[in-house]
PDB file of N, CA and C in Angstrom:
ATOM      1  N   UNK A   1      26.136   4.807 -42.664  1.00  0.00           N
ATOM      2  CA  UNK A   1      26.347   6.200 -42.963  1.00  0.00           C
ATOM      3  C   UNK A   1      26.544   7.013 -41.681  1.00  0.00           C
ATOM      4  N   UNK A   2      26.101   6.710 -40.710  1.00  0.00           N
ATOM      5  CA  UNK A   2      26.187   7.374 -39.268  1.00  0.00           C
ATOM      6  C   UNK A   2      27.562   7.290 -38.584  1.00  0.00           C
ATOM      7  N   UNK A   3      28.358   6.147 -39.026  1.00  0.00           N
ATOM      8  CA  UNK A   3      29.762   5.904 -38.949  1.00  0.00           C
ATOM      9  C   UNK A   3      30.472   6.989 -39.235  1.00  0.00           C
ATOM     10  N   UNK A   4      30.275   7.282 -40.874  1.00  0.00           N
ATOM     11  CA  UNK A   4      30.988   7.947 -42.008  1.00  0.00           C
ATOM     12  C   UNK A   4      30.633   9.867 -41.323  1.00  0.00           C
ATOM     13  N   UNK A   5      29.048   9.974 -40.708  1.00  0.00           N
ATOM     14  CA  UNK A   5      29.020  10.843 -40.370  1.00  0.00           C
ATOM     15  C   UNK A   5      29.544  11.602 -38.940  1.00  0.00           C
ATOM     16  N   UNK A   6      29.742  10.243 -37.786  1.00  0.00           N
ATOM     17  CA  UNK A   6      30.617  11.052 -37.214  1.00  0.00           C
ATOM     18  C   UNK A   6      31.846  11.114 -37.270  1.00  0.00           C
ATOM     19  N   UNK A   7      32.541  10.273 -38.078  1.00  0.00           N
ATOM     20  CA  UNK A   7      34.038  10.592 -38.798  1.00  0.00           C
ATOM     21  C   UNK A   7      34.116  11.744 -38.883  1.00  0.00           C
ATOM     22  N   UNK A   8      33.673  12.368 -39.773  1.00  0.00           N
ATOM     23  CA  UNK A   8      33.436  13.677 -40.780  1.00  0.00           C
ATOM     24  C   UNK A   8      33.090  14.988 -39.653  1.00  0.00           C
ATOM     25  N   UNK A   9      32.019  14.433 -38.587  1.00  0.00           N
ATOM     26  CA  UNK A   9      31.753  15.122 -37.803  1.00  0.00           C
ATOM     27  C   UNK A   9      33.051  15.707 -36.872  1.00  0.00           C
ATOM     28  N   UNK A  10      33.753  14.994 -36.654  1.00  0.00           N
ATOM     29  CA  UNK A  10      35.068  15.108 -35.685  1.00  0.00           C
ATOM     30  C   UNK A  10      36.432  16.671 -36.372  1.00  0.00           C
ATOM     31  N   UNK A  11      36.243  16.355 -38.009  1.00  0.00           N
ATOM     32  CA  UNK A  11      36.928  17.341 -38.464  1.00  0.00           C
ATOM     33  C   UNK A  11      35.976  18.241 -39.030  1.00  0.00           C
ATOM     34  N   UNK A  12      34.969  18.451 -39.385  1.00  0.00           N
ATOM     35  CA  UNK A  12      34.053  18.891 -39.862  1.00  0.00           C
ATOM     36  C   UNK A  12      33.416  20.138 -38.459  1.00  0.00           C
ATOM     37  N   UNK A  13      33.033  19.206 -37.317  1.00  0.00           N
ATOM     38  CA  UNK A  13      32.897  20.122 -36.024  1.00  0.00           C
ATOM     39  C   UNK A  13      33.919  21.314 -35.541  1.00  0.00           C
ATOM     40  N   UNK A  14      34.645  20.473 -35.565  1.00  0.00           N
ATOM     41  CA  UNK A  14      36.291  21.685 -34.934  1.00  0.00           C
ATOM     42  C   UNK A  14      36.618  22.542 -36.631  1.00  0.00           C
ATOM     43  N   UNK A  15      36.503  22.451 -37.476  1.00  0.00           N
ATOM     44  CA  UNK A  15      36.895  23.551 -38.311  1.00  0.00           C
ATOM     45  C   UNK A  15      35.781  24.272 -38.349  1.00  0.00           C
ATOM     46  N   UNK A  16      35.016  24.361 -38.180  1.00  0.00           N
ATOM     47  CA  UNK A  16      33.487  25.377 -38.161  1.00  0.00           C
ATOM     48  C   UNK A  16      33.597  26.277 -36.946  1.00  0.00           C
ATOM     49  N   UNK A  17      33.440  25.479 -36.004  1.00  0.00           N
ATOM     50  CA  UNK A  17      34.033  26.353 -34.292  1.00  0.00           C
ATOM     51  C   UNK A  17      35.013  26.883 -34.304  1.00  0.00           C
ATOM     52  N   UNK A  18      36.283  26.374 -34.918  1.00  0.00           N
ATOM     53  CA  UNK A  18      37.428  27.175 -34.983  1.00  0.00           C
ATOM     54  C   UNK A  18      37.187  28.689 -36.106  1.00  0.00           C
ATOM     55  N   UNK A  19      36.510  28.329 -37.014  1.00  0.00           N
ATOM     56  CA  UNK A  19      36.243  29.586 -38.115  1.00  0.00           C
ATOM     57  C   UNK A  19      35.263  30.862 -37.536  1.00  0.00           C
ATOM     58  N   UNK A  20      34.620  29.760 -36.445  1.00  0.00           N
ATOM     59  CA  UNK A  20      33.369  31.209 -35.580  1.00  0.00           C
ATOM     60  C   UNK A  20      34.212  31.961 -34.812  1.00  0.00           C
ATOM     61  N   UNK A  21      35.384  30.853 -33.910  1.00  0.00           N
ATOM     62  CA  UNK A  21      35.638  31.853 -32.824  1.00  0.00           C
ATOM     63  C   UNK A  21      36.896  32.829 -33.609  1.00  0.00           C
ATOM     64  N   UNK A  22      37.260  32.197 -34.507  1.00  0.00           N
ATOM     65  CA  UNK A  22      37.977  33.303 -34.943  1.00  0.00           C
ATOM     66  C   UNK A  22      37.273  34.764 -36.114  1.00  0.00           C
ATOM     67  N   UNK A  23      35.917  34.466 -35.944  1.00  0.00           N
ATOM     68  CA  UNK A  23      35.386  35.112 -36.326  1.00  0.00           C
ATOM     69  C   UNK A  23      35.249  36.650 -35.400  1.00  0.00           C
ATOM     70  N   UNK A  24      34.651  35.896 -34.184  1.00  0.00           N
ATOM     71  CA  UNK A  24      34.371  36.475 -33.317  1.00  0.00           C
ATOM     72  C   UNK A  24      35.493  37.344 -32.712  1.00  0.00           C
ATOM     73  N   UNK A  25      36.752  36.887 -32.802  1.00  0.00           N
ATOM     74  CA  UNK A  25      37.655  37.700 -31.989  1.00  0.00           C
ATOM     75  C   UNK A  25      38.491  38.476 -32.847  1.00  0.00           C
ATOM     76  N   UNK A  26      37.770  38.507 -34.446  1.00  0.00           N
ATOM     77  CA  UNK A  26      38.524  39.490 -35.422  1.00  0.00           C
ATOM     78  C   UNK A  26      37.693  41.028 -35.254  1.00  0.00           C
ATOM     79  N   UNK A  27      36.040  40.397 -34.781  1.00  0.00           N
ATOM     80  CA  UNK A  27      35.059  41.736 -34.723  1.00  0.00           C
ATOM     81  C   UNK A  27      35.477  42.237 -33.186  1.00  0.00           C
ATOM     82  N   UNK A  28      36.097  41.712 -32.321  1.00  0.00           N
ATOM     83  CA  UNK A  28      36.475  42.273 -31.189  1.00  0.00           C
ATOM     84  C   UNK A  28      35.752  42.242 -29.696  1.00  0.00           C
ATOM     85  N   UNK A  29      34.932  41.333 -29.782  1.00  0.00           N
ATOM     86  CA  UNK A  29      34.001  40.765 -29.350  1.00  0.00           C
ATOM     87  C   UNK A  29      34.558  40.002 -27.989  1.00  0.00           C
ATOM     88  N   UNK A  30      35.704  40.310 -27.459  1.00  0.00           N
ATOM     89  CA  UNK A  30      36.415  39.326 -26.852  1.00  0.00           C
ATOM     90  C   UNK A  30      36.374  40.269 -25.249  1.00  0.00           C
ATOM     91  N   UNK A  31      35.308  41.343 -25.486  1.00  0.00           N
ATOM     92  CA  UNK A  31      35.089  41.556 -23.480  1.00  0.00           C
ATOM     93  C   UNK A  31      34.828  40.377 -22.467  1.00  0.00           C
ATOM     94  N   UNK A  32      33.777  40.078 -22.897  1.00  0.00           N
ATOM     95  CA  UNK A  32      33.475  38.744 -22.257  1.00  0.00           C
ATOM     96  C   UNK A  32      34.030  37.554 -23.007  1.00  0.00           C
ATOM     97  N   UNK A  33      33.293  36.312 -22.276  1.00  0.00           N
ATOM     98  CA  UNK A  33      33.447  35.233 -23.001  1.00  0.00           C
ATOM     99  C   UNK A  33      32.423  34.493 -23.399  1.00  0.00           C
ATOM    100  N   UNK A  34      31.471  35.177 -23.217  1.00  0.00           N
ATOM    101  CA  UNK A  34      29.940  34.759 -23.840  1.00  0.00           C
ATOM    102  C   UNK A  34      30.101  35.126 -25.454  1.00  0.00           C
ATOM    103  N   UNK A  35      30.088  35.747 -26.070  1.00  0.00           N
ATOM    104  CA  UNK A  35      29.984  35.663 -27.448  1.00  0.00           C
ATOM    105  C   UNK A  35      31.249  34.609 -28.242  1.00  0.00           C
ATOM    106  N   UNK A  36      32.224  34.121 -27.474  1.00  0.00           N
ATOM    107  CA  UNK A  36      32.903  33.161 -28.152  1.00  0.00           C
ATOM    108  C   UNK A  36      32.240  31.430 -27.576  1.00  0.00           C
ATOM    109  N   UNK A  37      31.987  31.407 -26.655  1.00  0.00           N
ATOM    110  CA  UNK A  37      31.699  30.244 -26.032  1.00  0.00           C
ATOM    111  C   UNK A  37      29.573  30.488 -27.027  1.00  0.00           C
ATOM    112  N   UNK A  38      29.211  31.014 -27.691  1.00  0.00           N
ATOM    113  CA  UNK A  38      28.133  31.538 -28.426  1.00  0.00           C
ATOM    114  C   UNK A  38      28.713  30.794 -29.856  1.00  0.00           C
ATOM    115  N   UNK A  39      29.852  31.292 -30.385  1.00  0.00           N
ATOM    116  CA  UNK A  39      30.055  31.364 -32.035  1.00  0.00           C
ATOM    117  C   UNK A  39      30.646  29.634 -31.156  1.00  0.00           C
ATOM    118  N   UNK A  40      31.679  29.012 -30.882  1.00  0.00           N
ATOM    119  CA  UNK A  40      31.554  27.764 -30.678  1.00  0.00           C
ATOM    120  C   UNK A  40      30.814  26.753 -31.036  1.00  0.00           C
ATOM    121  N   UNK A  41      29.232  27.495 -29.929  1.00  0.00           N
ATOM    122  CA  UNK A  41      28.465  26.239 -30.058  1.00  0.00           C
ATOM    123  C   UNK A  41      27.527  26.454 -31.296  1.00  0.00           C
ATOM    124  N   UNK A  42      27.563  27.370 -31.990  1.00  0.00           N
ATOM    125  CA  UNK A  42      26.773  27.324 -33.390  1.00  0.00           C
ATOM    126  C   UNK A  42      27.410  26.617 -34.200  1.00  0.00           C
ATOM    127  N   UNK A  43      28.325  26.900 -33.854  1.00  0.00           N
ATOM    128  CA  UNK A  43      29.447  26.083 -35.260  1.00  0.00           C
ATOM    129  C   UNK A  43      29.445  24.358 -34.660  1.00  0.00           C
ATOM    130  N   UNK A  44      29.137  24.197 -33.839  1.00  0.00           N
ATOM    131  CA  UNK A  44      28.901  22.843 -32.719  1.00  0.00           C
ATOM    132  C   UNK A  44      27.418  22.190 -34.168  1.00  0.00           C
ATOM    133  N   UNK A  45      26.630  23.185 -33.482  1.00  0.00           N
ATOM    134  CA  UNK A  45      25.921  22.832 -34.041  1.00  0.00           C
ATOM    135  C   UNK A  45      25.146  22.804 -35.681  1.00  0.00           C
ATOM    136  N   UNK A  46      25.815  23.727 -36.266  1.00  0.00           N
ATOM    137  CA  UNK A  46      26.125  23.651 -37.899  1.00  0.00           C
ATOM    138  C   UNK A  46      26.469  22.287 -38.066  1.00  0.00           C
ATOM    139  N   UNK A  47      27.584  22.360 -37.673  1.00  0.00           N
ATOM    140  CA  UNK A  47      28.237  20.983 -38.221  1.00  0.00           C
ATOM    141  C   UNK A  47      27.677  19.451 -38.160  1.00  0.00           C
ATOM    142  N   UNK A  48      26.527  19.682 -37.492  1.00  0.00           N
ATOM    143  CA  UNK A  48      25.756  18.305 -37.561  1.00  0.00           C
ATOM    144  C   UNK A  48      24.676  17.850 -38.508  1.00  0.00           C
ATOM    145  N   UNK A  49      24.167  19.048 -39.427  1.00  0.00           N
ATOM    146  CA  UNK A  49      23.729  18.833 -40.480  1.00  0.00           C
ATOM    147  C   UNK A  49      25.009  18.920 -41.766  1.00  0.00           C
ATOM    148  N   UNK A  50      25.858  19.896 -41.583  1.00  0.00           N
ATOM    149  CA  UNK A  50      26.578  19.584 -42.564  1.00  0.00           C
ATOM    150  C   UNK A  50      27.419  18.448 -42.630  1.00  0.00           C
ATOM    151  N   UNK A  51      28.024  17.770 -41.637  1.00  0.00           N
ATOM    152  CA  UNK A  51      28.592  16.172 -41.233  1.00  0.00           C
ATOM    153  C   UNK A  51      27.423  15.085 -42.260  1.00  0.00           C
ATOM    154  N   UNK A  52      26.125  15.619 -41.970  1.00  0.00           N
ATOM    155  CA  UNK A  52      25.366  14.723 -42.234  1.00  0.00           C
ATOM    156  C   UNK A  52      24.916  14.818 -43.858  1.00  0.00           C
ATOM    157  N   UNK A  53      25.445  16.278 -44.367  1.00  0.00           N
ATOM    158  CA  UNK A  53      25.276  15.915 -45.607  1.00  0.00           C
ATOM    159  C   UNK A  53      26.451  15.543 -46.833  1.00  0.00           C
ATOM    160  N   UNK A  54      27.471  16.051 -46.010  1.00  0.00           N
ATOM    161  CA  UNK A  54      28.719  15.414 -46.152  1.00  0.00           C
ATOM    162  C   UNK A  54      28.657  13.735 -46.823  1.00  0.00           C
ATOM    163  N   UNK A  55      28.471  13.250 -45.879  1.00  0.00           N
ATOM    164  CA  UNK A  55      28.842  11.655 -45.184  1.00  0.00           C
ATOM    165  C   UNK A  55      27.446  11.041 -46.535  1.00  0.00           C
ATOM    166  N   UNK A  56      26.092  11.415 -46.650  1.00  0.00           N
ATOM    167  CA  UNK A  56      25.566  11.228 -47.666  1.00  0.00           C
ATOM    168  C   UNK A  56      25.723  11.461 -49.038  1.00  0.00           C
ATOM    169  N   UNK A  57      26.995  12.703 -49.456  1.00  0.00           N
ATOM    170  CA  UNK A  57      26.959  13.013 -50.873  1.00  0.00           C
ATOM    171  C   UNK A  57      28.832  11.783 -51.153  1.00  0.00           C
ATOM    172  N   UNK A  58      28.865  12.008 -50.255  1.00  0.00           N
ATOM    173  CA  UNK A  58      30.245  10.672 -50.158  1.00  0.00           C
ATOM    174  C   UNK A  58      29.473   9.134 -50.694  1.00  0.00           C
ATOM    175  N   UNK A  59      28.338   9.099 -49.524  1.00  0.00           N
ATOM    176  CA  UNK A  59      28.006   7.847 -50.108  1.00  0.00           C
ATOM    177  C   UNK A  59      27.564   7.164 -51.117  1.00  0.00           C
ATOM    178  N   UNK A  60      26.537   8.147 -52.039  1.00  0.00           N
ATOM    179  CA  UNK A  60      25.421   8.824 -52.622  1.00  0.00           C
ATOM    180  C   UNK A  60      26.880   8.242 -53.961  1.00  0.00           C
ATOM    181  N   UNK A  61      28.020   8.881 -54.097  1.00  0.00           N
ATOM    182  CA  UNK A  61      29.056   8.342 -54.860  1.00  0.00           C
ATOM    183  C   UNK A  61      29.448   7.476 -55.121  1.00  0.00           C
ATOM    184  N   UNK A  62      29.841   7.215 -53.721  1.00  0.00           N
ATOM    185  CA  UNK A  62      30.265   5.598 -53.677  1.00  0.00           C
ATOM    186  C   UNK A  62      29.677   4.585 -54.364  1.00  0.00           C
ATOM    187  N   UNK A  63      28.279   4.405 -54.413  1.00  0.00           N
ATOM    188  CA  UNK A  63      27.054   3.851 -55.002  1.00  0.00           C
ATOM    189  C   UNK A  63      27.085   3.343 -56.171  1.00  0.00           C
ATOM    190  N   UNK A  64      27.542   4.309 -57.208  1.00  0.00           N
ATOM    191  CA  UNK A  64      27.679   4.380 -58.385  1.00  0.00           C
ATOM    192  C   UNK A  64      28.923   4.031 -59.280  1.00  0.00           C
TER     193      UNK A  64
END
């Protein structure tokens, strides 16, 4: 399952980061570059529980 989860993790990571920073630069947030290099790594890090529950409700299927 750790396979399946960093599969998942690879497209799963970059569409989350991509959805923050474009979050971030719709509220205007784009003086610096601390609040995008911020929404990035949340979405970095979202995505490693959701990869992981992903990759289990896949398997969790498969099963059956």
């Amino acid at each position: 399952m750790v396979r399946l989860m960093l599969m998942l993790f690879a497209v799963i990571g970059t569409t989350l980061m991509g959805v923050a920073v474009v979050a971030v630069l719709t509220m205007r947030f784009d003086a610096t570059a601390m609040p995008l290099i911020a929404a990035a790594a949340a979405g970095f890090v979202v995505a490693i529980p959701v990869s992981w529950m992903v990759a289990r409700a896949l398997t969790t299927v498969a099963r059956r």
